[in-house]
PDBML (XML) file of the C-alpha atoms, coordinates in Angstrom:
<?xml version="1.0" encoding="UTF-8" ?>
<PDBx:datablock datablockName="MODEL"
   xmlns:PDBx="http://pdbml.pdb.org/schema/pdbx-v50.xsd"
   xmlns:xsi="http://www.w3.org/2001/XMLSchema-instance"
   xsi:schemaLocation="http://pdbml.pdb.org/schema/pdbx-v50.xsd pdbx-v50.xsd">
   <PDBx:atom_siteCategory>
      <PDBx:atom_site id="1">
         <PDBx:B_iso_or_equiv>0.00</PDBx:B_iso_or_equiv>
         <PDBx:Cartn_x>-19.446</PDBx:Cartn_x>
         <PDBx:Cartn_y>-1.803</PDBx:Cartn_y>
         <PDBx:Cartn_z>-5.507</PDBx:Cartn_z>
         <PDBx:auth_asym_id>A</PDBx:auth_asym_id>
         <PDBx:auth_atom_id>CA</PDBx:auth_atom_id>
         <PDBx:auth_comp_id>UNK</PDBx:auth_comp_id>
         <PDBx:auth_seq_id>1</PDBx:auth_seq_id>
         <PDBx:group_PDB>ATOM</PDBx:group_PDB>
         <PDBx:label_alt_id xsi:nil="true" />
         <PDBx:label_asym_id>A</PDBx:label_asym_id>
         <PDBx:label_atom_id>CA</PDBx:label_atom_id>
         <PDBx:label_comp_id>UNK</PDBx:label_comp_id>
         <PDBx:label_entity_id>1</PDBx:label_entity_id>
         <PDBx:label_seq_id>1</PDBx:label_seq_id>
         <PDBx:occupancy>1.00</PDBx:occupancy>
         <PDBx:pdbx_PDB_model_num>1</PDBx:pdbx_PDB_model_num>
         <PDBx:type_symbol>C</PDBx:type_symbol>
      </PDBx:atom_site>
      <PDBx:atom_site id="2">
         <PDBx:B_iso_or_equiv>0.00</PDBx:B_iso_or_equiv>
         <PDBx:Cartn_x>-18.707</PDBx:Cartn_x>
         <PDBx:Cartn_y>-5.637</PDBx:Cartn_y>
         <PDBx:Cartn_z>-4.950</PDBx:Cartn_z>
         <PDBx:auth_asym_id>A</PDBx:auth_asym_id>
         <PDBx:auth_atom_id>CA</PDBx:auth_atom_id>
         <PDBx:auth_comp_id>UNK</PDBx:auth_comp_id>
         <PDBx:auth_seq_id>2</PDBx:auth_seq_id>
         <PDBx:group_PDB>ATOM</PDBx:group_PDB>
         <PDBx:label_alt_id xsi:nil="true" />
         <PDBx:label_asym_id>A</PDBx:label_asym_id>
         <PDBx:label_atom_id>CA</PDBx:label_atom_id>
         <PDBx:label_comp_id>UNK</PDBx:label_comp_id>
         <PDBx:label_entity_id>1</PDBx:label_entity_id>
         <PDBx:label_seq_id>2</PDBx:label_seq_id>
         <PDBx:occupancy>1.00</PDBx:occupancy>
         <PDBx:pdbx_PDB_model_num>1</PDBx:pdbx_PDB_model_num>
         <PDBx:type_symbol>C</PDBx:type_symbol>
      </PDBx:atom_site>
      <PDBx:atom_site id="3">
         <PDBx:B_iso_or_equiv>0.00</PDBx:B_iso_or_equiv>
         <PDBx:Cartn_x>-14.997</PDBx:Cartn_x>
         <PDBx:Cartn_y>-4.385</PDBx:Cartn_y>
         <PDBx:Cartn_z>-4.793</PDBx:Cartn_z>
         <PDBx:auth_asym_id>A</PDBx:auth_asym_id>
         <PDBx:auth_atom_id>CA</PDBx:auth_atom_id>
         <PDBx:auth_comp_id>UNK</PDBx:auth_comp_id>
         <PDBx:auth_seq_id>3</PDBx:auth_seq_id>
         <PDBx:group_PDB>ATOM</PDBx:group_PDB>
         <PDBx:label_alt_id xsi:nil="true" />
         <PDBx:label_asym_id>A</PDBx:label_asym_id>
         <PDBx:label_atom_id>CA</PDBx:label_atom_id>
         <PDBx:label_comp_id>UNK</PDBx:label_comp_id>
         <PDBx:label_entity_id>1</PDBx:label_entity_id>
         <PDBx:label_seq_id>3</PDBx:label_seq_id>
         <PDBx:occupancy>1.00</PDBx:occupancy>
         <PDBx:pdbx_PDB_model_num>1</PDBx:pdbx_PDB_model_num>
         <PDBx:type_symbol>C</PDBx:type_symbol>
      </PDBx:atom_site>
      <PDBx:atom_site id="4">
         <PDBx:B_iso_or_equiv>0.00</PDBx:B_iso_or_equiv>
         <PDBx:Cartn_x>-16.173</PDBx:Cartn_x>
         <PDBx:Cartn_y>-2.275</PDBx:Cartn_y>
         <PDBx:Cartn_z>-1.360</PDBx:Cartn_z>
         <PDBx:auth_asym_id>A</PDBx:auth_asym_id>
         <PDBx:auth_atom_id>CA</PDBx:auth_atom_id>
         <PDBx:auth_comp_id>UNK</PDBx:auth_comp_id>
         <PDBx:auth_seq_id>4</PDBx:auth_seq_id>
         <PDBx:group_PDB>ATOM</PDBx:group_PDB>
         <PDBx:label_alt_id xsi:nil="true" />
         <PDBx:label_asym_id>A</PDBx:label_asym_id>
         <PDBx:label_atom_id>CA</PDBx:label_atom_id>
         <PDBx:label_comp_id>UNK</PDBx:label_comp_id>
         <PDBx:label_entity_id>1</PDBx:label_entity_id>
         <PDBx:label_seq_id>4</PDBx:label_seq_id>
         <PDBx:occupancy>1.00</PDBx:occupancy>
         <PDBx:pdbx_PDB_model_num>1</PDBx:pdbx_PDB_model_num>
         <PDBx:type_symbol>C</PDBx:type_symbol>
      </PDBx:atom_site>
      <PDBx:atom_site id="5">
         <PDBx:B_iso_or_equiv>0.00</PDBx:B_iso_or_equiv>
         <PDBx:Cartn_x>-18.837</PDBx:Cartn_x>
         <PDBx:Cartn_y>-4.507</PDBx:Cartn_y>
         <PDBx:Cartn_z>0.103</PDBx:Cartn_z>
         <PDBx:auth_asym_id>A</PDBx:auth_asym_id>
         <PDBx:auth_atom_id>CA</PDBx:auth_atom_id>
         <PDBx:auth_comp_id>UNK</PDBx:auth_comp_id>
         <PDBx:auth_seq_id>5</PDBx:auth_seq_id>
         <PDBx:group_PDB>ATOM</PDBx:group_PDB>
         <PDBx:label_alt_id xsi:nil="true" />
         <PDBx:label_asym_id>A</PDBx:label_asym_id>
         <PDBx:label_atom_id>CA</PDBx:label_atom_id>
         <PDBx:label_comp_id>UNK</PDBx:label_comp_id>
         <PDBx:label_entity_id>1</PDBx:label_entity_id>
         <PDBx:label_seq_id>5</PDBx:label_seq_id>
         <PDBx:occupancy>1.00</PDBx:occupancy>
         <PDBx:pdbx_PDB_model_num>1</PDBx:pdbx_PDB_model_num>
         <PDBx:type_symbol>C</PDBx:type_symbol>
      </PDBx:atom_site>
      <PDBx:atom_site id="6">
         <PDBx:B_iso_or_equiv>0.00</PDBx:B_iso_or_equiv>
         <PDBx:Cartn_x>-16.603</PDBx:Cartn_x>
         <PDBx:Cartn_y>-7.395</PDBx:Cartn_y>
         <PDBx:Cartn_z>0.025</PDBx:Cartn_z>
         <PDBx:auth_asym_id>A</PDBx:auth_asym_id>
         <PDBx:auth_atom_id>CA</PDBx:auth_atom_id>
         <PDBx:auth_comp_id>UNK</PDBx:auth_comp_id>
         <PDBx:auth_seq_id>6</PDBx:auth_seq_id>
         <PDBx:group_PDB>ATOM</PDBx:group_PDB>
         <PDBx:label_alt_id xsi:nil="true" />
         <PDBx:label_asym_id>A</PDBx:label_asym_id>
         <PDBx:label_atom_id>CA</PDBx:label_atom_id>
         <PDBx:label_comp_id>UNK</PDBx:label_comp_id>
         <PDBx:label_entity_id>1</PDBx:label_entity_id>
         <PDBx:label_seq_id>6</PDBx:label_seq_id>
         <PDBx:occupancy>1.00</PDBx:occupancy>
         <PDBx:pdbx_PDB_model_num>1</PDBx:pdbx_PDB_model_num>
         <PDBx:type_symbol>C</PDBx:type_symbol>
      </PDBx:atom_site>
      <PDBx:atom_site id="7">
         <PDBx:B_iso_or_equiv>0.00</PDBx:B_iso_or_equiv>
         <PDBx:Cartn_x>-13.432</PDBx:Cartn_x>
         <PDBx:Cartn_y>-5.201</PDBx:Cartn_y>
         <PDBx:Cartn_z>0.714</PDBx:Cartn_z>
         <PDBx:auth_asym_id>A</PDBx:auth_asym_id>
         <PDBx:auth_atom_id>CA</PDBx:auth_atom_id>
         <PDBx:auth_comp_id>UNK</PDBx:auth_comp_id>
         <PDBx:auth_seq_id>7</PDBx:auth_seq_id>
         <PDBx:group_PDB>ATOM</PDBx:group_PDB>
         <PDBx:label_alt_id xsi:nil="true" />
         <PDBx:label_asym_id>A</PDBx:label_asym_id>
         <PDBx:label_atom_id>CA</PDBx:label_atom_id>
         <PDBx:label_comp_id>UNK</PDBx:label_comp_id>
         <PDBx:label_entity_id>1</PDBx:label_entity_id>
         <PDBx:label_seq_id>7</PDBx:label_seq_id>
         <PDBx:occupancy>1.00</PDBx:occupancy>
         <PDBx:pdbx_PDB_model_num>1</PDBx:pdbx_PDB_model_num>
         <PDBx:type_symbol>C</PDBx:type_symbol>
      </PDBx:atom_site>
      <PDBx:atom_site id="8">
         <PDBx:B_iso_or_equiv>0.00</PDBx:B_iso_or_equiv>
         <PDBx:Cartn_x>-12.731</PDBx:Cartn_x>
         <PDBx:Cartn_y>-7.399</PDBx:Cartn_y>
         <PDBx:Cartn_z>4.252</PDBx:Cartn_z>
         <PDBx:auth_asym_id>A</PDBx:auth_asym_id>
         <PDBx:auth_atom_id>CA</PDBx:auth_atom_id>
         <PDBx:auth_comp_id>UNK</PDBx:auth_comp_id>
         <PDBx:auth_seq_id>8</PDBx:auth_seq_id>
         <PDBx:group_PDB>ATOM</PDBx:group_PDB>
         <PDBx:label_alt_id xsi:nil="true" />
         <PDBx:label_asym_id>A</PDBx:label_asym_id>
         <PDBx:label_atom_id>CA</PDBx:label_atom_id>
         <PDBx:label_comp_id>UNK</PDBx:label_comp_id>
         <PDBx:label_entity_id>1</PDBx:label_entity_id>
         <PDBx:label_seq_id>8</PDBx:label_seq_id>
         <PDBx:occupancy>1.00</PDBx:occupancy>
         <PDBx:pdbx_PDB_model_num>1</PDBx:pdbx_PDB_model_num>
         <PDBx:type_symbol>C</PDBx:type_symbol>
      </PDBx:atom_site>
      <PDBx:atom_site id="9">
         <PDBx:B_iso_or_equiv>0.00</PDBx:B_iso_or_equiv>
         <PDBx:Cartn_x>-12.441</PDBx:Cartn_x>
         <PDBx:Cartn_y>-10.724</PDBx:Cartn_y>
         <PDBx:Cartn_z>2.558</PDBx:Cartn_z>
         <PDBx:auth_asym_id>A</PDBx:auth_asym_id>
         <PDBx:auth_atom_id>CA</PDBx:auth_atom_id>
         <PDBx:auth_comp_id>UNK</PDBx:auth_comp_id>
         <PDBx:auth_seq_id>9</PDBx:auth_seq_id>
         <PDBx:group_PDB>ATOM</PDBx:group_PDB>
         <PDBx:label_alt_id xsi:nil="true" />
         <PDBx:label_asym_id>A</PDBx:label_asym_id>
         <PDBx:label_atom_id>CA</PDBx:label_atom_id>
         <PDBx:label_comp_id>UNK</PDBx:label_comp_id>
         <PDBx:label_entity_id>1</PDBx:label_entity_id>
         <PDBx:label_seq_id>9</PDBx:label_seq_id>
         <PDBx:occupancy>1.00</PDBx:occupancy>
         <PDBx:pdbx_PDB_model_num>1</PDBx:pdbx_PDB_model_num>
         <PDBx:type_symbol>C</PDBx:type_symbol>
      </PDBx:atom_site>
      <PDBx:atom_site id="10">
         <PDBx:B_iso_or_equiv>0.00</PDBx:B_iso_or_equiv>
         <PDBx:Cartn_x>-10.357</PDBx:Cartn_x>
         <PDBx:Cartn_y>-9.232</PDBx:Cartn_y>
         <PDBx:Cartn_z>-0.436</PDBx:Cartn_z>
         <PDBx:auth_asym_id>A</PDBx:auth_asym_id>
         <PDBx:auth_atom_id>CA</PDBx:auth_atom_id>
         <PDBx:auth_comp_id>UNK</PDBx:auth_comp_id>
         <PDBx:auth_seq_id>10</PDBx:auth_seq_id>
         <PDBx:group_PDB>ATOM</PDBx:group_PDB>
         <PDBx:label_alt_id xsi:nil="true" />
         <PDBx:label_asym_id>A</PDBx:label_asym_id>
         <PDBx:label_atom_id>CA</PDBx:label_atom_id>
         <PDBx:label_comp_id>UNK</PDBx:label_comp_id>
         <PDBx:label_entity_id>1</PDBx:label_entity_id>
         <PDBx:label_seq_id>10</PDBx:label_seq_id>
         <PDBx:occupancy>1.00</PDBx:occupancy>
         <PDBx:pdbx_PDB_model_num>1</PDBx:pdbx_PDB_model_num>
         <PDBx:type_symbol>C</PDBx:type_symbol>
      </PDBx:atom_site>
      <PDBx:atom_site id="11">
         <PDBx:B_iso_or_equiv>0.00</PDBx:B_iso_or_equiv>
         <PDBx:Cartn_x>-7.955</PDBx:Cartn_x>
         <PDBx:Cartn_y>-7.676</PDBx:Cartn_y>
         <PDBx:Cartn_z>2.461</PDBx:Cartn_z>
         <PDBx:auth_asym_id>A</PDBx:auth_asym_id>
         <PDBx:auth_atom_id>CA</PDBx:auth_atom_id>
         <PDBx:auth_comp_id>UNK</PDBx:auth_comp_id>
         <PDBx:auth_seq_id>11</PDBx:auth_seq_id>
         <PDBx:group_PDB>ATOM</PDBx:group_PDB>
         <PDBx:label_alt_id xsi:nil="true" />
         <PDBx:label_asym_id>A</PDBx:label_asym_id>
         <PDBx:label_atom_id>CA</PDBx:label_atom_id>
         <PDBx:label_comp_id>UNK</PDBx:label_comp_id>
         <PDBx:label_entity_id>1</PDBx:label_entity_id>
         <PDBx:label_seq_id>11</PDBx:label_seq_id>
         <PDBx:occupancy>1.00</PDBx:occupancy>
         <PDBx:pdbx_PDB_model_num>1</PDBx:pdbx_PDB_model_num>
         <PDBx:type_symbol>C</PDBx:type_symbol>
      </PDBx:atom_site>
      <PDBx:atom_site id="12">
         <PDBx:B_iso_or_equiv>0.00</PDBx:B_iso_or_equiv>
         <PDBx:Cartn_x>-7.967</PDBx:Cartn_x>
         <PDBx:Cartn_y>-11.437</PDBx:Cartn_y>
         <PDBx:Cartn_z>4.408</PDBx:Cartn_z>
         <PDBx:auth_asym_id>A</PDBx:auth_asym_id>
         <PDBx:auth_atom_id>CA</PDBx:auth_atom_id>
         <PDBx:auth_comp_id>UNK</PDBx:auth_comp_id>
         <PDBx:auth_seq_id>12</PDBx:auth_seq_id>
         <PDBx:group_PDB>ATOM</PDBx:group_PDB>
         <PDBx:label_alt_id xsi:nil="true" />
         <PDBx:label_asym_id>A</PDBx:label_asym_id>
         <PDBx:label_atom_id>CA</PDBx:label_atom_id>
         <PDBx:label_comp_id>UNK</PDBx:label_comp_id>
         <PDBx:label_entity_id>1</PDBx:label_entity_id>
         <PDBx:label_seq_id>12</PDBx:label_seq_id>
         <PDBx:occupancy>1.00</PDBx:occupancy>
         <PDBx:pdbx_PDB_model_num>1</PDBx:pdbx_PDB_model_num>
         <PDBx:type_symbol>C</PDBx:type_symbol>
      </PDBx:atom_site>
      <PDBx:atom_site id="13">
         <PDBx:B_iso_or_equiv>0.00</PDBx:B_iso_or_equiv>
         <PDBx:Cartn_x>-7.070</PDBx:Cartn_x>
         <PDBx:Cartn_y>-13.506</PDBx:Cartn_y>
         <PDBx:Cartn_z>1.390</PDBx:Cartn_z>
         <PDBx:auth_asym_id>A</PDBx:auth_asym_id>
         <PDBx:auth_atom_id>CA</PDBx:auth_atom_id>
         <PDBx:auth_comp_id>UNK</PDBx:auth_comp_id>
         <PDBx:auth_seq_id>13</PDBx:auth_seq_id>
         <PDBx:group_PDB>ATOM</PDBx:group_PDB>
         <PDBx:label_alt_id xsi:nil="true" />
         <PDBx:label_asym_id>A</PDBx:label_asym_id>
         <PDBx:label_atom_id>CA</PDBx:label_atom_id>
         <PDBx:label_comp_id>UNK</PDBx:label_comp_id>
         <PDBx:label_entity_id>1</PDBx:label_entity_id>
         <PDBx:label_seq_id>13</PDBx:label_seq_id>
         <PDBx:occupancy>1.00</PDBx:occupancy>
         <PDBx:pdbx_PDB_model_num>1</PDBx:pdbx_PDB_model_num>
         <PDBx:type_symbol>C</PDBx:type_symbol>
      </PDBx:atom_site>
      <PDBx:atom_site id="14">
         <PDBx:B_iso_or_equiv>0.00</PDBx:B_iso_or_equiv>
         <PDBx:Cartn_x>-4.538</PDBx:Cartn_x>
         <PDBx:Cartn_y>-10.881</PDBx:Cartn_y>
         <PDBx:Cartn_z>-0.076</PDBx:Cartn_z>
         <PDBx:auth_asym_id>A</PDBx:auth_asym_id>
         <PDBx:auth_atom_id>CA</PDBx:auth_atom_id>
         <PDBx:auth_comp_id>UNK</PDBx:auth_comp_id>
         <PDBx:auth_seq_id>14</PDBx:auth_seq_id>
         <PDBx:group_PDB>ATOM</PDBx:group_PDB>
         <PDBx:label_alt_id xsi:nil="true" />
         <PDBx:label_asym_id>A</PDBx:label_asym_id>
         <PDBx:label_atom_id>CA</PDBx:label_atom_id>
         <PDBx:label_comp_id>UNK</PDBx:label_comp_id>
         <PDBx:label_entity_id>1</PDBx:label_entity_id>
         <PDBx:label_seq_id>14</PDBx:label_seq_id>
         <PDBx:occupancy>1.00</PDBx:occupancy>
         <PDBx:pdbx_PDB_model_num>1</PDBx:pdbx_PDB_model_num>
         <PDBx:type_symbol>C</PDBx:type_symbol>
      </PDBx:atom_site>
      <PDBx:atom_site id="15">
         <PDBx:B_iso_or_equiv>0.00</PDBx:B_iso_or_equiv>
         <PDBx:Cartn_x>-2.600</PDBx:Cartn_x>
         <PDBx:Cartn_y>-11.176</PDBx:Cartn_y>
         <PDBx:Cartn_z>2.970</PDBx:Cartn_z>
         <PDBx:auth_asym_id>A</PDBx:auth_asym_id>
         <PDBx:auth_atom_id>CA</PDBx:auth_atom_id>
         <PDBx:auth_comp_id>UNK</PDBx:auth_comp_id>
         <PDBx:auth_seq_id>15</PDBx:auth_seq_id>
         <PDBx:group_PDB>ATOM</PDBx:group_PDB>
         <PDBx:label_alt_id xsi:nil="true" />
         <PDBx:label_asym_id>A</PDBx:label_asym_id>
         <PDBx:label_atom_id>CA</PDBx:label_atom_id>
         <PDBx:label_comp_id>UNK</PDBx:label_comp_id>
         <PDBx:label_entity_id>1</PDBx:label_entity_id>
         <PDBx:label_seq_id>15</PDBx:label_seq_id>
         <PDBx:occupancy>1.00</PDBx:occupancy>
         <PDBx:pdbx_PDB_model_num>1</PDBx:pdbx_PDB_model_num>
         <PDBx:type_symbol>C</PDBx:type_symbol>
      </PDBx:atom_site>
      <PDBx:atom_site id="16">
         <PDBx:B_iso_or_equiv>0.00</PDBx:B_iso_or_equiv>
         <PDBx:Cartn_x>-3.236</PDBx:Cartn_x>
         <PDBx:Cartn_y>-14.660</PDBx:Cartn_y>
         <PDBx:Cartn_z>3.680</PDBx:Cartn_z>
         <PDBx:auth_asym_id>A</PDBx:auth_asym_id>
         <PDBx:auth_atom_id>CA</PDBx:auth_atom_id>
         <PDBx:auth_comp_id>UNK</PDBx:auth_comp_id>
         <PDBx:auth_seq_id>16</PDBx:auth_seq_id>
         <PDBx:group_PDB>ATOM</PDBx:group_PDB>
         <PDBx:label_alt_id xsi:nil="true" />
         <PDBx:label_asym_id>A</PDBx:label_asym_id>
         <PDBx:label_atom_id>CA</PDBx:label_atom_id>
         <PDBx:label_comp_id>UNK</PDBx:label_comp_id>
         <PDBx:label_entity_id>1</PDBx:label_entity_id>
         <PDBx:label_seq_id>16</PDBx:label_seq_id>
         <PDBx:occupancy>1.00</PDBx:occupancy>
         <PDBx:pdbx_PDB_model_num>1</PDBx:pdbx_PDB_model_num>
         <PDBx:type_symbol>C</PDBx:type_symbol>
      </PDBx:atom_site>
      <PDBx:atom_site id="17">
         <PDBx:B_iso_or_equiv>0.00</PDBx:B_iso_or_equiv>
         <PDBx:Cartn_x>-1.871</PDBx:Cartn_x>
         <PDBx:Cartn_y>-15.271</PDBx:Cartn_y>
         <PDBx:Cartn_z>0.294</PDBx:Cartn_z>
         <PDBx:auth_asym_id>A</PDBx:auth_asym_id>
         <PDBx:auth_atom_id>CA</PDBx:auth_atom_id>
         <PDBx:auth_comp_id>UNK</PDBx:auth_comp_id>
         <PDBx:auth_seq_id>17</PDBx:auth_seq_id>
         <PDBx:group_PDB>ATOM</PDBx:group_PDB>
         <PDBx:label_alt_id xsi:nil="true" />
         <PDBx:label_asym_id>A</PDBx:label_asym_id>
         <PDBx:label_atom_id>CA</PDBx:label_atom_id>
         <PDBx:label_comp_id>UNK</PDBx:label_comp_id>
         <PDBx:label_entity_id>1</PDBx:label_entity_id>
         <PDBx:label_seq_id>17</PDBx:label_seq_id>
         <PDBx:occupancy>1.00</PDBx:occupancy>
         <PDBx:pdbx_PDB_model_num>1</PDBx:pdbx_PDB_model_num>
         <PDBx:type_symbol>C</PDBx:type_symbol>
      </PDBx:atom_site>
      <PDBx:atom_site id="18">
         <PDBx:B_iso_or_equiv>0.00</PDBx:B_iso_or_equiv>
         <PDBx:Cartn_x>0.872</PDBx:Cartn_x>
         <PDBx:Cartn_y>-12.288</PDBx:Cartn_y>
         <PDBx:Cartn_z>1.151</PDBx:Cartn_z>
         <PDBx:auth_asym_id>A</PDBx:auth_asym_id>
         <PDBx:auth_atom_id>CA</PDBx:auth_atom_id>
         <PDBx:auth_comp_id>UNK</PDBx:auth_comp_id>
         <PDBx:auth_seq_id>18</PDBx:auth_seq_id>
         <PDBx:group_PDB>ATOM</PDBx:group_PDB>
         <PDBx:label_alt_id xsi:nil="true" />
         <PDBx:label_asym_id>A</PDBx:label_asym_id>
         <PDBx:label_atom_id>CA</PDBx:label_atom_id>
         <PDBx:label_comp_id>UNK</PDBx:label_comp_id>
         <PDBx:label_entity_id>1</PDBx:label_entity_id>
         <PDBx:label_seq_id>18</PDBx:label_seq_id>
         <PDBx:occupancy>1.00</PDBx:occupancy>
         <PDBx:pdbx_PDB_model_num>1</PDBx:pdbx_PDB_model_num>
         <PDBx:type_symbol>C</PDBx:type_symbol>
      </PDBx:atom_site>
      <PDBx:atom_site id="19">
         <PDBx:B_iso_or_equiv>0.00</PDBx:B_iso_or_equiv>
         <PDBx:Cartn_x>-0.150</PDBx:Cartn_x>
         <PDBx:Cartn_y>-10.569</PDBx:Cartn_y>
         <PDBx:Cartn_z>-2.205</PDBx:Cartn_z>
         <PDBx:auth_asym_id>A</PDBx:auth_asym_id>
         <PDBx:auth_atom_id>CA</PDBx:auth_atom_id>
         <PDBx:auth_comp_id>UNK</PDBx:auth_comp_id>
         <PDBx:auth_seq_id>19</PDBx:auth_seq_id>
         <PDBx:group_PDB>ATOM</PDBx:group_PDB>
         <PDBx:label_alt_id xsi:nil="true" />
         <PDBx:label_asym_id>A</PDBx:label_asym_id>
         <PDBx:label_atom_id>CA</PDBx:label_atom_id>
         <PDBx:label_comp_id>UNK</PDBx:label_comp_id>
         <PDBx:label_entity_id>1</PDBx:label_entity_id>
         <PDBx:label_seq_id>19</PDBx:label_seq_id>
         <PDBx:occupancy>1.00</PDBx:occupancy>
         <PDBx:pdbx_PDB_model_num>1</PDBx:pdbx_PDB_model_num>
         <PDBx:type_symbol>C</PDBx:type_symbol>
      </PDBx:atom_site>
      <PDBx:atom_site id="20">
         <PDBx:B_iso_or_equiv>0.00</PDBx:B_iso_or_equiv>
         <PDBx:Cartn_x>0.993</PDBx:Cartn_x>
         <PDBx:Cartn_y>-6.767</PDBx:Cartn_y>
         <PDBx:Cartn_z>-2.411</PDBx:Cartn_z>
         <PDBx:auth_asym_id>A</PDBx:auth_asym_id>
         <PDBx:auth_atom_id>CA</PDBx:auth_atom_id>
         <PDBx:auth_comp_id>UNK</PDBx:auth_comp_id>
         <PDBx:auth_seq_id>20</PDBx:auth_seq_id>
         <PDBx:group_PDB>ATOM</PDBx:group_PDB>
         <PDBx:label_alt_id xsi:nil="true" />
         <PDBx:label_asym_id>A</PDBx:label_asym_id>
         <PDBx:label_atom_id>CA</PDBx:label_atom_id>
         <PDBx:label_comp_id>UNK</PDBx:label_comp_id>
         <PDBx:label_entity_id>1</PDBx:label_entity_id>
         <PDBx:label_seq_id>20</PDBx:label_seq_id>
         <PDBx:occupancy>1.00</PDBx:occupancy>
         <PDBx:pdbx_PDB_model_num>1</PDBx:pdbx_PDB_model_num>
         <PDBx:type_symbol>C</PDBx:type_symbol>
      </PDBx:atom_site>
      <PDBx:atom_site id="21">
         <PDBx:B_iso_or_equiv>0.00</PDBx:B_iso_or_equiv>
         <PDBx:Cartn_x>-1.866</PDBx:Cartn_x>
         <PDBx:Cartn_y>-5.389</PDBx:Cartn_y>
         <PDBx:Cartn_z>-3.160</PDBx:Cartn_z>
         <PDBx:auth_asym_id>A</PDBx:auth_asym_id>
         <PDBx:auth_atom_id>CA</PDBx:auth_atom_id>
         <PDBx:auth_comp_id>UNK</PDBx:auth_comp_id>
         <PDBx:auth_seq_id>21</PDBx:auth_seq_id>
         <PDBx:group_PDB>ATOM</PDBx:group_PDB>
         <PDBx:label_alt_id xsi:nil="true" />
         <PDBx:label_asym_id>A</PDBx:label_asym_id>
         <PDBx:label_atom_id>CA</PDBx:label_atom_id>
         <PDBx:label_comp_id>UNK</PDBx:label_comp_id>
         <PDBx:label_entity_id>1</PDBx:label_entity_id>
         <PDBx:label_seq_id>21</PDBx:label_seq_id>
         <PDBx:occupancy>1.00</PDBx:occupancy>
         <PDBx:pdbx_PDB_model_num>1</PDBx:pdbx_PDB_model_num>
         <PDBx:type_symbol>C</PDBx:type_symbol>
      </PDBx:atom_site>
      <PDBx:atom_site id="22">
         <PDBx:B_iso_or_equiv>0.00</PDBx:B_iso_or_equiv>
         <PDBx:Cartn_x>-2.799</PDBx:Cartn_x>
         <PDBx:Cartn_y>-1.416</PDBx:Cartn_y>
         <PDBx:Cartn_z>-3.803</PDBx:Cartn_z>
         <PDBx:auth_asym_id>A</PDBx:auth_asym_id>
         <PDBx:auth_atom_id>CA</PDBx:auth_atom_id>
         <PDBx:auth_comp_id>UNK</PDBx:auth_comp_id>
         <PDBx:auth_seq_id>22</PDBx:auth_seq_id>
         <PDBx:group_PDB>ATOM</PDBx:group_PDB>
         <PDBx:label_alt_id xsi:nil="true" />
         <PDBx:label_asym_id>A</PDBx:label_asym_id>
         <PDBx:label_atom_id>CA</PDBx:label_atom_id>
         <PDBx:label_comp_id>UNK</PDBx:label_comp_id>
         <PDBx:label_entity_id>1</PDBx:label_entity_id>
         <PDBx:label_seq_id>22</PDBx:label_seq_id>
         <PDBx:occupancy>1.00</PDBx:occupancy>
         <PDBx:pdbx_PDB_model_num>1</PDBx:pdbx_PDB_model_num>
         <PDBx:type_symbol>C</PDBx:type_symbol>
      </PDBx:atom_site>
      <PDBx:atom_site id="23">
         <PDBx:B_iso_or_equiv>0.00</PDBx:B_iso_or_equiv>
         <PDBx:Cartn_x>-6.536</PDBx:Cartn_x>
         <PDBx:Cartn_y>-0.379</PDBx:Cartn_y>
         <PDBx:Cartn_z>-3.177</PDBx:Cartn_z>
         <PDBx:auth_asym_id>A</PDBx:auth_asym_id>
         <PDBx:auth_atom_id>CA</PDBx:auth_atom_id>
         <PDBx:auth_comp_id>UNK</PDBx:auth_comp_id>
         <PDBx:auth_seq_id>23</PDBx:auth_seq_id>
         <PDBx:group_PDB>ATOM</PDBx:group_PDB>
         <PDBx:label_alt_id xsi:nil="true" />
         <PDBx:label_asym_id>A</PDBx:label_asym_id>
         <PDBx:label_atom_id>CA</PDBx:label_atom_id>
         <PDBx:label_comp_id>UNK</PDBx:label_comp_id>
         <PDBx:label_entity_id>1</PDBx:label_entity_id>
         <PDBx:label_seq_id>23</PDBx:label_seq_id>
         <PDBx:occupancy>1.00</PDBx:occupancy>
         <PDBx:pdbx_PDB_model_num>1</PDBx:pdbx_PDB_model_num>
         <PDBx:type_symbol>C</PDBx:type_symbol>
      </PDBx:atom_site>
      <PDBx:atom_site id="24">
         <PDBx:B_iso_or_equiv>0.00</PDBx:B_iso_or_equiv>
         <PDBx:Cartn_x>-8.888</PDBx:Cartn_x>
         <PDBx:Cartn_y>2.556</PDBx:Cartn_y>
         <PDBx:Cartn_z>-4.943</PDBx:Cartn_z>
         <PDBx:auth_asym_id>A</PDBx:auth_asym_id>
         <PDBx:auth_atom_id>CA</PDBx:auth_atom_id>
         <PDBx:auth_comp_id>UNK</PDBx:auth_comp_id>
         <PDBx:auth_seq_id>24</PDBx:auth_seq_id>
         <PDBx:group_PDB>ATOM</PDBx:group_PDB>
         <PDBx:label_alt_id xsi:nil="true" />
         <PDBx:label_asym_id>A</PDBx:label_asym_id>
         <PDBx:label_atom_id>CA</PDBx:label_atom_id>
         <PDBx:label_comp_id>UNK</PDBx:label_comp_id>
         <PDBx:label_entity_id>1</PDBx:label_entity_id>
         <PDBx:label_seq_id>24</PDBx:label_seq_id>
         <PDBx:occupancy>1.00</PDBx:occupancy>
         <PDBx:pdbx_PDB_model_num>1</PDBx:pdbx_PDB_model_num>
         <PDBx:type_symbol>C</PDBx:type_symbol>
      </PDBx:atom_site>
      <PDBx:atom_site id="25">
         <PDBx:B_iso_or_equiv>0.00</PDBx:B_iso_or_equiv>
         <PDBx:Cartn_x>-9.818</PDBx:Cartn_x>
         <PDBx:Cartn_y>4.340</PDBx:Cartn_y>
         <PDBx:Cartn_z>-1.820</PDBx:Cartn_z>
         <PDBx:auth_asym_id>A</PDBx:auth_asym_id>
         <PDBx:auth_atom_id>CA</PDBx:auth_atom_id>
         <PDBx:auth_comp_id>UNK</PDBx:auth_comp_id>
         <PDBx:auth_seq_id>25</PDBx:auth_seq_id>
         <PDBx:group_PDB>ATOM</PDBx:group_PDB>
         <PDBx:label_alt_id xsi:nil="true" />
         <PDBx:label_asym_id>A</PDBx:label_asym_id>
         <PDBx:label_atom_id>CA</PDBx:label_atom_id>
         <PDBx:label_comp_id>UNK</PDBx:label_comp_id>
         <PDBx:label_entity_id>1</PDBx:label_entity_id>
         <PDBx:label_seq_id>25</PDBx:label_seq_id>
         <PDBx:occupancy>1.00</PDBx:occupancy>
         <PDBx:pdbx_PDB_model_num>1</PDBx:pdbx_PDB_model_num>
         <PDBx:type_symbol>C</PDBx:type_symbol>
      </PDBx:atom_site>
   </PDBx:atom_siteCategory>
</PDBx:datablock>
C-alpha cells in the first residue's frame, strides 16, 4: 500500500538517481 500511494515519488527519485528499477504492477 505505501509502495502504490507513494508510487510517483518512488518513480521521481529512482530516475533522478538513474536507478533501474522493476515495479509489482
Amino acid at each position: 500500500t505505501t509502495t502504490s500511494i507513494n508510487r510517483e515519488q518512488i518513480i521521481v527519485l529512482a530516475a533522478r538517481h538513474r536507478m533501474p528499477t522493476v515495479y509489482p504492477f
